[in-house]
Protein backbone atom coordinates (compact mmCIF):
# COMPACT_ATOMS: atom_id res chain seq x y z
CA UNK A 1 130.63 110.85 133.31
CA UNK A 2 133.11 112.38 131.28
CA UNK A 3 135.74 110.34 129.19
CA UNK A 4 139.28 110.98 128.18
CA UNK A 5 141.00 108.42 126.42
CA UNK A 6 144.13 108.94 126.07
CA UNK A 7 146.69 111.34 128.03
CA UNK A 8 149.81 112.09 126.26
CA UNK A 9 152.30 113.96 128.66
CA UNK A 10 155.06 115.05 126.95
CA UNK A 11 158.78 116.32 128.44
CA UNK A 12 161.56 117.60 127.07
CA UNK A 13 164.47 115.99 126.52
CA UNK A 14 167.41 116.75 128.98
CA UNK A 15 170.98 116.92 128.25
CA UNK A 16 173.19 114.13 129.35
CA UNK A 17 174.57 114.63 132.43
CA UNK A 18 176.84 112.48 135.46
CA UNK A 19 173.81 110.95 136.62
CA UNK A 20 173.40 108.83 133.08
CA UNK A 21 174.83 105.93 135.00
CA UNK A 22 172.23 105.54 137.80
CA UNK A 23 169.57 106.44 135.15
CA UNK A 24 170.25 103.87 132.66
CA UNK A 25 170.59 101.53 136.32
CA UNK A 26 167.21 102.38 137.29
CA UNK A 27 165.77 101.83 133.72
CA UNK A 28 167.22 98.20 133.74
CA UNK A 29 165.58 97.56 137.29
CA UNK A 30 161.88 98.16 136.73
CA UNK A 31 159.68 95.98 137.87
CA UNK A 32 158.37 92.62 136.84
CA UNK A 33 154.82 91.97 136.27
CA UNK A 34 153.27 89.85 139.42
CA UNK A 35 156.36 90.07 141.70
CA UNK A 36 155.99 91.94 144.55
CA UNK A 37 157.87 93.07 147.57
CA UNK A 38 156.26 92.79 151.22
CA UNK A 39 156.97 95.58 153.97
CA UNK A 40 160.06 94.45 156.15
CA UNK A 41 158.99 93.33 159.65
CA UNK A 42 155.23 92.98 158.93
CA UNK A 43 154.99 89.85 157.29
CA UNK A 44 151.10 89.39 158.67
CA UNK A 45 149.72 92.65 157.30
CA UNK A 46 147.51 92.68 154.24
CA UNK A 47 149.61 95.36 152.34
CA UNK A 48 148.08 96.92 149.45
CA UNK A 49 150.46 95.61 146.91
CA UNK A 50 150.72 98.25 143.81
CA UNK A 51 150.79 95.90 140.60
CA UNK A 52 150.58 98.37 138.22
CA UNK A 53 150.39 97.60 134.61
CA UNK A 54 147.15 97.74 133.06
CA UNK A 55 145.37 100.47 134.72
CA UNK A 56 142.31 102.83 134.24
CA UNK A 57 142.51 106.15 136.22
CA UNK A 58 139.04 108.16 137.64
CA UNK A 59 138.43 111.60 138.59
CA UNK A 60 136.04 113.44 140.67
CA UNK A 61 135.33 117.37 138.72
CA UNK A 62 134.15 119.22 142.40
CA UNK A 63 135.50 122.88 141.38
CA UNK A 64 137.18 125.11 138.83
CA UNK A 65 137.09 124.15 135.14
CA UNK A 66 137.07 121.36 132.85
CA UNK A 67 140.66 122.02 131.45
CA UNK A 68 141.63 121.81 135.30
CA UNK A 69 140.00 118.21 135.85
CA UNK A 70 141.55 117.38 132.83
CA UNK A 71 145.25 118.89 133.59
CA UNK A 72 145.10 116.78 137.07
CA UNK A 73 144.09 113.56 135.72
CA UNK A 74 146.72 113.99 132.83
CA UNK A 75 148.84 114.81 135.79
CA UNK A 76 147.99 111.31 137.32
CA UNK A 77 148.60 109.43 133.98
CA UNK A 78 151.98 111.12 134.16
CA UNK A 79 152.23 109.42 137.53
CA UNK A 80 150.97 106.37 136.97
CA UNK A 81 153.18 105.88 134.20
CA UNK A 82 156.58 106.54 136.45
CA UNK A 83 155.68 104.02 138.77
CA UNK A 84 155.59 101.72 135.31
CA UNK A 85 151.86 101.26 134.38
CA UNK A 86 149.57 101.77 131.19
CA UNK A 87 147.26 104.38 131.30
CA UNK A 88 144.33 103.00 129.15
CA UNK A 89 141.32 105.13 129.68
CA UNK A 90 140.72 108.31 132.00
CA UNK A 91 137.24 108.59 133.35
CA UNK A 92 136.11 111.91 135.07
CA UNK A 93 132.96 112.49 136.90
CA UNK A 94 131.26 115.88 137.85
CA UNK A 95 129.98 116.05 141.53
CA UNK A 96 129.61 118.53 144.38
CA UNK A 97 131.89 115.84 146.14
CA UNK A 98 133.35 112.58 146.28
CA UNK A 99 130.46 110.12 147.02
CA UNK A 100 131.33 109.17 151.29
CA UNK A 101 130.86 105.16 150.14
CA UNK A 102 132.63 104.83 146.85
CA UNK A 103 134.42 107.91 145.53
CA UNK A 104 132.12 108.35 142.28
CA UNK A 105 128.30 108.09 142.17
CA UNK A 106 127.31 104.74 142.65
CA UNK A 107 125.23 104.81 139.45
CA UNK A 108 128.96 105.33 137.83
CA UNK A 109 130.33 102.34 139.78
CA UNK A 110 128.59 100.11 137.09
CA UNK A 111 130.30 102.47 134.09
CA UNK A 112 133.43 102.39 135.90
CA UNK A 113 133.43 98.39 136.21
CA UNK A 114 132.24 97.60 132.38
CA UNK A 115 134.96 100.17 131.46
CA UNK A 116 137.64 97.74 133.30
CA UNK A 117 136.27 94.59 131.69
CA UNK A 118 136.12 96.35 128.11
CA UNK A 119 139.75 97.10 128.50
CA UNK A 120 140.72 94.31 130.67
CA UNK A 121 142.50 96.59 133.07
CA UNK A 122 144.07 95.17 136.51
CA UNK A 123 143.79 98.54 138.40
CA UNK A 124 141.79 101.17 139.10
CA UNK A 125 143.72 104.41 140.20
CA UNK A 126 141.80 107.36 141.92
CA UNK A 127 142.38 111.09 141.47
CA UNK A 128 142.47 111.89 145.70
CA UNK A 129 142.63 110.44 148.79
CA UNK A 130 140.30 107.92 149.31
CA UNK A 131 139.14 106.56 153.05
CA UNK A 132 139.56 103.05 154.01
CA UNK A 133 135.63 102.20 153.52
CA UNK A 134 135.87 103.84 150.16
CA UNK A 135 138.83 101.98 148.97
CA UNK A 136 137.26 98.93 150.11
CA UNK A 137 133.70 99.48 148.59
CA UNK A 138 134.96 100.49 144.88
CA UNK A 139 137.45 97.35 145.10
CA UNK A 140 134.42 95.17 145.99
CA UNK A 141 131.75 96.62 143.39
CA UNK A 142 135.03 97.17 140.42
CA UNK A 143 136.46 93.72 141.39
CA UNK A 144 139.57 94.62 140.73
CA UNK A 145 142.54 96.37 143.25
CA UNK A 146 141.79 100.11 143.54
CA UNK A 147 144.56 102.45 144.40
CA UNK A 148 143.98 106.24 145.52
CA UNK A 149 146.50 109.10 144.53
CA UNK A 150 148.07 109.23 148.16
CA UNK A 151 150.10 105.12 147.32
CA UNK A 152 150.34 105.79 143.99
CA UNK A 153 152.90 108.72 144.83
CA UNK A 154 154.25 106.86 147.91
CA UNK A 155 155.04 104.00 145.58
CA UNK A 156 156.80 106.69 143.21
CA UNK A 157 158.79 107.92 146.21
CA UNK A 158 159.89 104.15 147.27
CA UNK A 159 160.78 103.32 143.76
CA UNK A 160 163.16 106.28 143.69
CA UNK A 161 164.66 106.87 147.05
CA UNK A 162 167.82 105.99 147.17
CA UNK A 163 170.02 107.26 150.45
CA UNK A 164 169.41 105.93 153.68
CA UNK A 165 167.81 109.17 154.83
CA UNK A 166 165.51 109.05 151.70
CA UNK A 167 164.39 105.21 152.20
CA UNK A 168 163.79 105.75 156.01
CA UNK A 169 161.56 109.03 155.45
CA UNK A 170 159.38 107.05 152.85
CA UNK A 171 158.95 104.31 154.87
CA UNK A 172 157.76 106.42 157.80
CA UNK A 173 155.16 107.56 155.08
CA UNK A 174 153.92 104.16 153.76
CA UNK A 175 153.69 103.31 156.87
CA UNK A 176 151.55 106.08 158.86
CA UNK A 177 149.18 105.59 155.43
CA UNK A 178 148.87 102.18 155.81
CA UNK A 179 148.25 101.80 159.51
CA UNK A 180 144.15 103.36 159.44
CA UNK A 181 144.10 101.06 156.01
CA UNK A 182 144.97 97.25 157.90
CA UNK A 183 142.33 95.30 157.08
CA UNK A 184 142.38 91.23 158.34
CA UNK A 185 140.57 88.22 156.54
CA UNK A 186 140.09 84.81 157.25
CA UNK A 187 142.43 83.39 159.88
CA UNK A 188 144.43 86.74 160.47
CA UNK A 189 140.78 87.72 162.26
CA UNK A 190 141.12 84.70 164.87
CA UNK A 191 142.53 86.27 168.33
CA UNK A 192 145.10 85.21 170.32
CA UNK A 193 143.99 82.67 173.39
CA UNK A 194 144.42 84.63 176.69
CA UNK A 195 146.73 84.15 178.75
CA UNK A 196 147.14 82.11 182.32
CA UNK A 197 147.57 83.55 185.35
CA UNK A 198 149.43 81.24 186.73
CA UNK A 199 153.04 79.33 185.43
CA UNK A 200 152.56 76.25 183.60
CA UNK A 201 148.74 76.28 183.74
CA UNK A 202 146.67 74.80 181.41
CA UNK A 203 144.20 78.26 180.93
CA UNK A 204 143.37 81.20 182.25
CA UNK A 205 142.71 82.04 185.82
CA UNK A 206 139.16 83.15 186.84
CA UNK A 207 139.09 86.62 185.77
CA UNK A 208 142.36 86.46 183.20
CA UNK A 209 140.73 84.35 180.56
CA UNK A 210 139.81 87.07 177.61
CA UNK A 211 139.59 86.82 173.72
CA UNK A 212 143.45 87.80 173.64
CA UNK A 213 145.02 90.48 170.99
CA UNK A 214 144.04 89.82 166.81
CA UNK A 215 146.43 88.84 164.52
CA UNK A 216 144.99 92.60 163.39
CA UNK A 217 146.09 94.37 166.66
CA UNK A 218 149.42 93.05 166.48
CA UNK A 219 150.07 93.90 163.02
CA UNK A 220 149.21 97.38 164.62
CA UNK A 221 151.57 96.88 167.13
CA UNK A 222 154.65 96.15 165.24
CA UNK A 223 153.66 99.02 162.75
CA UNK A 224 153.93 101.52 165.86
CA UNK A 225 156.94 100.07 167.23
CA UNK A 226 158.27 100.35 163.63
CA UNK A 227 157.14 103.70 163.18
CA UNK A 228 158.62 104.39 166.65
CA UNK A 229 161.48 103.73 165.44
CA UNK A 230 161.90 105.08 162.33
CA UNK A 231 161.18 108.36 163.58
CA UNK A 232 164.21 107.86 166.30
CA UNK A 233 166.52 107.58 163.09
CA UNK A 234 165.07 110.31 160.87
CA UNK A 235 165.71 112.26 163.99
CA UNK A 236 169.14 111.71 164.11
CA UNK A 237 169.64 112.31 160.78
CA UNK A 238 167.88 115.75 161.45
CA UNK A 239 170.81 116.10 163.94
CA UNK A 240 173.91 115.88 161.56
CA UNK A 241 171.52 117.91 158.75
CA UNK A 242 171.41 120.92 161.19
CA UNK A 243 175.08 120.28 162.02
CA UNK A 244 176.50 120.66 158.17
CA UNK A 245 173.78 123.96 158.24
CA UNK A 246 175.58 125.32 161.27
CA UNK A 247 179.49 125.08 159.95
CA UNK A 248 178.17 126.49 157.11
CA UNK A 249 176.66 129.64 158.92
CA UNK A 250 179.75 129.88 161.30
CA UNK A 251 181.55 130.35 158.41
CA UNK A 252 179.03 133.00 156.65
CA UNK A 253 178.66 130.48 153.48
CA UNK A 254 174.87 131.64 152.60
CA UNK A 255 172.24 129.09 151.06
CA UNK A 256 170.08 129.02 148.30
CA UNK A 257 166.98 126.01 147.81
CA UNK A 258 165.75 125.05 144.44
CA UNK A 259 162.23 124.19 144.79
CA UNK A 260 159.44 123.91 142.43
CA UNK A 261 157.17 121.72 141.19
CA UNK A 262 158.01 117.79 140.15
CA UNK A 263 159.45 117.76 136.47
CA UNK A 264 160.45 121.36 136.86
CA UNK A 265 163.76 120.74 135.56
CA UNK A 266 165.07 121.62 139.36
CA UNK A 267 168.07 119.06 139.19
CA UNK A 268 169.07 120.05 135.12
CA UNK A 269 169.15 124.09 136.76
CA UNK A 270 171.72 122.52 139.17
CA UNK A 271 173.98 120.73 136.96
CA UNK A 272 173.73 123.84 135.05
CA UNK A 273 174.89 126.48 137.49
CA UNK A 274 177.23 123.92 139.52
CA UNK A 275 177.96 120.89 137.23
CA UNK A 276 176.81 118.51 139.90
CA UNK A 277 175.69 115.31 137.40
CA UNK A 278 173.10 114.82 139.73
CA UNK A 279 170.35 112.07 137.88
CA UNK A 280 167.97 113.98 134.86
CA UNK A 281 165.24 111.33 134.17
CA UNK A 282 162.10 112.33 132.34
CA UNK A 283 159.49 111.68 135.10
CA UNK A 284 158.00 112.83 138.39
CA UNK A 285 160.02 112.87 141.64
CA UNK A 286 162.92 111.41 139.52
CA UNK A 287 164.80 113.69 142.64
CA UNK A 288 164.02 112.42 145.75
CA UNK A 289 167.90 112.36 147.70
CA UNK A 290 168.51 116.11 148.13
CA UNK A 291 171.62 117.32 146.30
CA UNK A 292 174.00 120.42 147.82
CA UNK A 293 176.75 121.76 145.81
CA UNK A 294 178.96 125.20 146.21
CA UNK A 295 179.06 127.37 143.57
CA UNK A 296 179.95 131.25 143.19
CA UNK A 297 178.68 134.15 141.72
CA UNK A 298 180.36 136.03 139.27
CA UNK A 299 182.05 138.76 141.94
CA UNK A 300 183.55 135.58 143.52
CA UNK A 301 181.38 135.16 146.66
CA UNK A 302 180.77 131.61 147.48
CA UNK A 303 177.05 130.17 148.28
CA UNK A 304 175.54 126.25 148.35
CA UNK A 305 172.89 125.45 146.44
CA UNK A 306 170.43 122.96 147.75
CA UNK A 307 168.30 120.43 144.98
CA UNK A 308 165.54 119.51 146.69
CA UNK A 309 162.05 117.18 146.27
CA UNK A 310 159.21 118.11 143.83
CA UNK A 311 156.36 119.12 145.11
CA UNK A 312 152.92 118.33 143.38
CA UNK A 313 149.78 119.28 144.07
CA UNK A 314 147.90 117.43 146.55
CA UNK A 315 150.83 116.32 147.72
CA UNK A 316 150.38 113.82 150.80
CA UNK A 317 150.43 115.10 154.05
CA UNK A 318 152.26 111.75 155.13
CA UNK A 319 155.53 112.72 152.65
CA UNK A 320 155.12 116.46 154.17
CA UNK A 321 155.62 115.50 157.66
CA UNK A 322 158.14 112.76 156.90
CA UNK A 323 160.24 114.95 154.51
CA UNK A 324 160.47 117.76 156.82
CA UNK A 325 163.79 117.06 157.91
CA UNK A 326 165.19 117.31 154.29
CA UNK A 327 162.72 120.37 153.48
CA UNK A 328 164.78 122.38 156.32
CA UNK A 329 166.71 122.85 153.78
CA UNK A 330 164.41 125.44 152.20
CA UNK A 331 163.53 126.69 155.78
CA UNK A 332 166.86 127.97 156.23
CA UNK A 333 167.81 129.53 152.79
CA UNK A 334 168.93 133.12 152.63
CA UNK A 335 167.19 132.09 148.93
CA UNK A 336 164.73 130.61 147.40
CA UNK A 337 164.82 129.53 143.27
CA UNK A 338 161.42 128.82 142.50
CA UNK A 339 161.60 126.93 139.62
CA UNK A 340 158.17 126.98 137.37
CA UNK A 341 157.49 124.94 134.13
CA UNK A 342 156.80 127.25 131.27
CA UNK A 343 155.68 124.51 128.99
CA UNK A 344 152.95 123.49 131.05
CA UNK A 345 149.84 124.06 130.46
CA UNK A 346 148.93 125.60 133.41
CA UNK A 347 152.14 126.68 135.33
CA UNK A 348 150.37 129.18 137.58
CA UNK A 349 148.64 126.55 138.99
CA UNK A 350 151.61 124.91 139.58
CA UNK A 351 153.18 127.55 141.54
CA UNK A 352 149.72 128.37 143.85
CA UNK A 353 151.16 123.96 144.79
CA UNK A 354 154.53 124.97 145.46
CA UNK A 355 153.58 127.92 147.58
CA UNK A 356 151.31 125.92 149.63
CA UNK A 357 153.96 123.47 150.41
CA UNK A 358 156.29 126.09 151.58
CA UNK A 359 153.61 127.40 153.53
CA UNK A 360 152.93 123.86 155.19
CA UNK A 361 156.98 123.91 156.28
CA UNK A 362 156.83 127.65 157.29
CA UNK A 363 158.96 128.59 154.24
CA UNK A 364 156.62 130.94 152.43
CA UNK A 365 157.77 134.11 154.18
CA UNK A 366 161.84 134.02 152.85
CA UNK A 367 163.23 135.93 149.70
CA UNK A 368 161.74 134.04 146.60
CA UNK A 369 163.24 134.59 143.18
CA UNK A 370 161.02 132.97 140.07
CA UNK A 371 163.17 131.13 137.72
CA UNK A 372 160.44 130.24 134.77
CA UNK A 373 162.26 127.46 133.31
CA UNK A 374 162.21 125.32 129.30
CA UNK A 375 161.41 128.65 127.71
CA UNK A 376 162.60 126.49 124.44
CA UNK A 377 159.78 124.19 124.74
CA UNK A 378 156.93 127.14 125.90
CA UNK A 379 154.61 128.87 123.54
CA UNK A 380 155.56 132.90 123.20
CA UNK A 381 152.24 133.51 124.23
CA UNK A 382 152.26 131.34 127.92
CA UNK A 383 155.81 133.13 128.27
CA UNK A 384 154.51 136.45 127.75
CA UNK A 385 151.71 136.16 130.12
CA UNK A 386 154.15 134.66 133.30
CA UNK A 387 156.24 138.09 132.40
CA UNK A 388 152.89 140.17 133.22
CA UNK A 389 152.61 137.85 136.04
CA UNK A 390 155.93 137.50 137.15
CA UNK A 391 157.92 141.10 136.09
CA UNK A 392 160.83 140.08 138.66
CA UNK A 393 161.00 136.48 137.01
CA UNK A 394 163.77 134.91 135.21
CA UNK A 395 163.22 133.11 132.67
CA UNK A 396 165.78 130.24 131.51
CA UNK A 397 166.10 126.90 129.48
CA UNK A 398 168.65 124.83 132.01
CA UNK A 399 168.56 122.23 128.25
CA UNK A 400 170.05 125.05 126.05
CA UNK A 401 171.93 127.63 128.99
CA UNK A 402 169.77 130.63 127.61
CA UNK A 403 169.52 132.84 130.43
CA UNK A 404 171.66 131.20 132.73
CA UNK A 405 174.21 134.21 133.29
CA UNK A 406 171.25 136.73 133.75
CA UNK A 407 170.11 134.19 136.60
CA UNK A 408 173.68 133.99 138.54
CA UNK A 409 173.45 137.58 138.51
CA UNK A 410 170.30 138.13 139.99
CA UNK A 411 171.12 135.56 142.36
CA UNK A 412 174.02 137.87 143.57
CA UNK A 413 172.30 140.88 143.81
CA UNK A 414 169.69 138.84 145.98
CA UNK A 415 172.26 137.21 148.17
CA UNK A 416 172.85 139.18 151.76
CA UNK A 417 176.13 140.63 151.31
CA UNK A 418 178.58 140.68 154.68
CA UNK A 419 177.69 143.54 157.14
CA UNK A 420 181.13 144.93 158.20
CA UNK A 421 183.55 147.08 155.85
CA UNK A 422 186.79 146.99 156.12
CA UNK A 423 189.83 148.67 154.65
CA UNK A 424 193.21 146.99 155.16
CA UNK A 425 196.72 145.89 154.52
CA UNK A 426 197.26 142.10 154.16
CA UNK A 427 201.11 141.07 154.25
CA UNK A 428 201.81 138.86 151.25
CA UNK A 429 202.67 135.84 153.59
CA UNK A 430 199.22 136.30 154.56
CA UNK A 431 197.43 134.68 151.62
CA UNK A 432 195.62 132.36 153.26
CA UNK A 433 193.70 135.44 154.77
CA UNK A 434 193.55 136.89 151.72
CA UNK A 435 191.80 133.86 150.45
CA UNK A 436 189.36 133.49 152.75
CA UNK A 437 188.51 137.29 151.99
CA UNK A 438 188.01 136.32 148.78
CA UNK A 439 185.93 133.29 149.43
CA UNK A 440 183.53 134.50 151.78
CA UNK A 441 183.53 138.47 151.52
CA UNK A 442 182.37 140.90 148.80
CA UNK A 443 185.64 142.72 147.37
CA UNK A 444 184.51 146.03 146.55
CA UNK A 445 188.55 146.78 145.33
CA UNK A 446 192.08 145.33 145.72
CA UNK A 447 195.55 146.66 145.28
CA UNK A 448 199.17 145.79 145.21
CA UNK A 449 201.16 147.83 147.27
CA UNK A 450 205.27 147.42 148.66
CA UNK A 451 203.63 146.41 152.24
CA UNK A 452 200.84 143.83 150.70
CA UNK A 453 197.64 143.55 149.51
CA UNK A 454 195.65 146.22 149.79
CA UNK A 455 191.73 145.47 150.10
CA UNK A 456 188.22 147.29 150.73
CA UNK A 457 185.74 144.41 151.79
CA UNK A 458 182.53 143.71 153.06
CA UNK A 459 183.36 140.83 155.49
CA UNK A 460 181.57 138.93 158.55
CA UNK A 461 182.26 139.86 161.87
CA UNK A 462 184.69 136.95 162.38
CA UNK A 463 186.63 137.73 159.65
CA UNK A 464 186.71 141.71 160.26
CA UNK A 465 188.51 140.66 163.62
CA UNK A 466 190.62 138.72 161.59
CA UNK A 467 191.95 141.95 159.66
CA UNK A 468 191.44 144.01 162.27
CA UNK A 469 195.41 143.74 163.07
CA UNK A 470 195.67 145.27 159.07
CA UNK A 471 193.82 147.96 158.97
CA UNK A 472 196.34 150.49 160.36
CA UNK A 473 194.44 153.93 160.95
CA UNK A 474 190.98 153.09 158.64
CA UNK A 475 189.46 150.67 160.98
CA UNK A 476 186.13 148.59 160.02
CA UNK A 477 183.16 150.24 159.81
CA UNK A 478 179.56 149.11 160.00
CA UNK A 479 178.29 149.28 156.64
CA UNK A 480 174.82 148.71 155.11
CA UNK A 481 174.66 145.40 154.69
């Protein structure tokens, strides 16, 4: 077994932004150790409450390198300490696979549960998903709670959600990852008498008298009712999501989704190019609430830009599915800014993640433009090797602004421009028009003339009409779009 003992993660600090406020709010709100908070309308479950202060983290080595099993648990100290825990020692194992009854070998269970006494730690987290007989095994042998990957980053994400769209999809998560996990003891086993057959009797009628339902079964039940209904909201939510998408297209506004990995520096890039304040906090999935601002590129079209959740490798299926609605949003981008850590130690890595997320939402085929981001905290070397890799990248520090026009300019050459060209006359009591024009067309030139304005534009098809009643003898033309 290999041992790590310490895991330093280190970010860069972030300039102060709008969001100070609900930082500093959610710094003065962490939690207190031995409180806990039971899941609304399942007061009879056994849920696997996440006390996290003292904690040592394990790893199972099955592929690739040790710098990689080390990156990933470093990774998980990184996330153990945003959900407000103590990493004390990082244990990593080398095996073919995770052992089917207790994660690590069991001749490592007995290492794993001296190291726990030694440092008198109150958790044990695991690098990957573990099964329900797993988590339940290792808990038994380690005597201690045992937490796998999968809750550790659904407590993150329940921690940090903040809108009512954000709180609902994270339940729905918890949730559909707790329901396989239920386990019952002592009373909560006993089942439910059956029930008569007939009003006011005393028991059950010949053939009606059974064991009845487990206090287990209807914790089950009320989960699925729950879960029922959860998705009913998230639905509608969908619903006014695709709405806001559809004015936007009716009115030819296109859309650009900043994705990347968690930590990426995604929401500082947006307060950068649109001054949104939206919260900076050094940690993972600080960003859970997706953010969409309108900006402009430097010719004066208007686009939105969307923030959205980190991604992370390994990321749980059960946030996938239940963030789906929200990662639309990338879906139906005319752009993509994938934003990539250049001070990590292994970015590339961290990009193969992010790809296979937008593969998992159908998102991998759109126009992606690399934005290599903190190029003031990256080493020369790791920078030149991502331009090799990357010769189309950008490469910006969203702390310092260095690079920030070159990337609003190859965001407008990316962006598709308006198909029709017109030529035309705009009265002067026509400004609103002209404004319009302005706001959602590419001006290739403008004039002042003694009947109006004078302008050659690439336009939408809606607006062309629009013009169409200016354009005297040079009427629109299809152009190249």
């Amino acid at each position: 077994m290999r041992t790590q003992s310490d895991f330093p993660v280190e970010f860069d600090d972030l300039d102060a932004t709008a969001g100070d406020l609900e930082l500093e709010e959610r710094h003065a709100l962490r939690r207190v150790a031995g409180l806990s908070t039971e899941l609304a309308d399942v007061t009879e479950v056994e849920y696997r409450q996440l006390r996290l202060e003292r904690v040592v983290l394990v790893g199972v080595w099955t592929e690739g390198t040790v710098t990689d099993a080390e990156n990933s648990l470093t990774e998980l100290a990184a996330l153990a300490e945003t959900a407000g825990s103590q990493v004390l020692e990082g244990l990593i194992q080398r095996r073919g696979r995770p052992d089917p009854s207790t994660y690590v070998g069991r001749g490592k269970v007995d290492e794993l549960r001296d190291v726990v006494v030694a440092t008198g730690a109150d958790t044990v987290i695991c690098d990957g998903e573990l099964s329900p007989s797993q988590l339940r095994n290792l808990e038994q042998a380690v005597k201690v709670k045992v937490v796998d990957r999968t809750a550790l980053i659904l407590d993150i994400f329940a921690q940090h959600a903040k809108s009512k769209e954000g709180k609902a999809q994270v339940e729905l998560a918890q949730l559909e990852y707790l329901l396989p996990r239920l386990r019952g003891w002592g009373e909560t086993l006993s089942r439910q008498s059956g029930g008569s057959g007939r009003g006011g009797g005393a028991g059950g009628g010949v053939g009606l008298r059974g064991p009845g339902e487990t206090k287990l079964e209807t914790d089950r039940r009320r989960i699925r009712t729950r879960l029922a209904r959860l998705r009913r909201e998230i639905k509608g939510m969908r619903t006014v999501r695709q709405t806001k998408r559809a004015r936007r297209s009716r009115n030819s506004v296109p859309g650009v989704a900043i994705a990347g990995y968690t930590n990426a520096g995604k929401s500082s890039l947006l307060n950068r190019l649109t001054g949104a304040g939206v919260l900076v906090e050094d940690a993972l999935f600080a960003t859970l609430d997706p953010t969409t601002r309108r900006t402009a590129t430097p010719d004066g079209r208007t686009y939105v830009l969307s923030d959205t959740v980190g991604f992370v490798r390994h990321l749980p299926h059960q946030i996938v599915e239940a963030f789906r609605s929200t990662l639309e949003e990338v879906v139906h981008a005319d752009l993509i800014l994938h934003v990539v850590d250049g001070s990590h130690p292994d970015p590339e890595e961290q990009a193969r993640a992010v790809r296979e997320v937008l593969a998992e939402v159908d998102a991998d085929t759109l126009p992606e433009l690399v934005v290599v981001n903190k190029t003031d905290a990256a080493e020369e070397e790791t920078l030149l090797r991502l331009k090799r890799l990357w010769p189309e990248a950008v490469f910006v520090s969203a702390r310092t602004g260095a690079g920030i026009d070159d990337l609003r300019t190859a965001v407008e050459d990316r962006l598709p421009r308006p198909a029709m060209e017109v030529r035309a006359t705009v009265p002067y009591t026509r400004g609103d028009l002209i404004a319009r024009v302005h706001s959602r067309g590419d001006v290739l030139a403008t004039r002042h003339t003694n009947e109006g304005t004078f302008l050659h534009v690439r336009v939408d098809a809606a607006l062309a009409a629009e013009l169409a009643p200016f354009s005297g003898s040079t009427d629109s033309e299809r152009g190249d779009g």
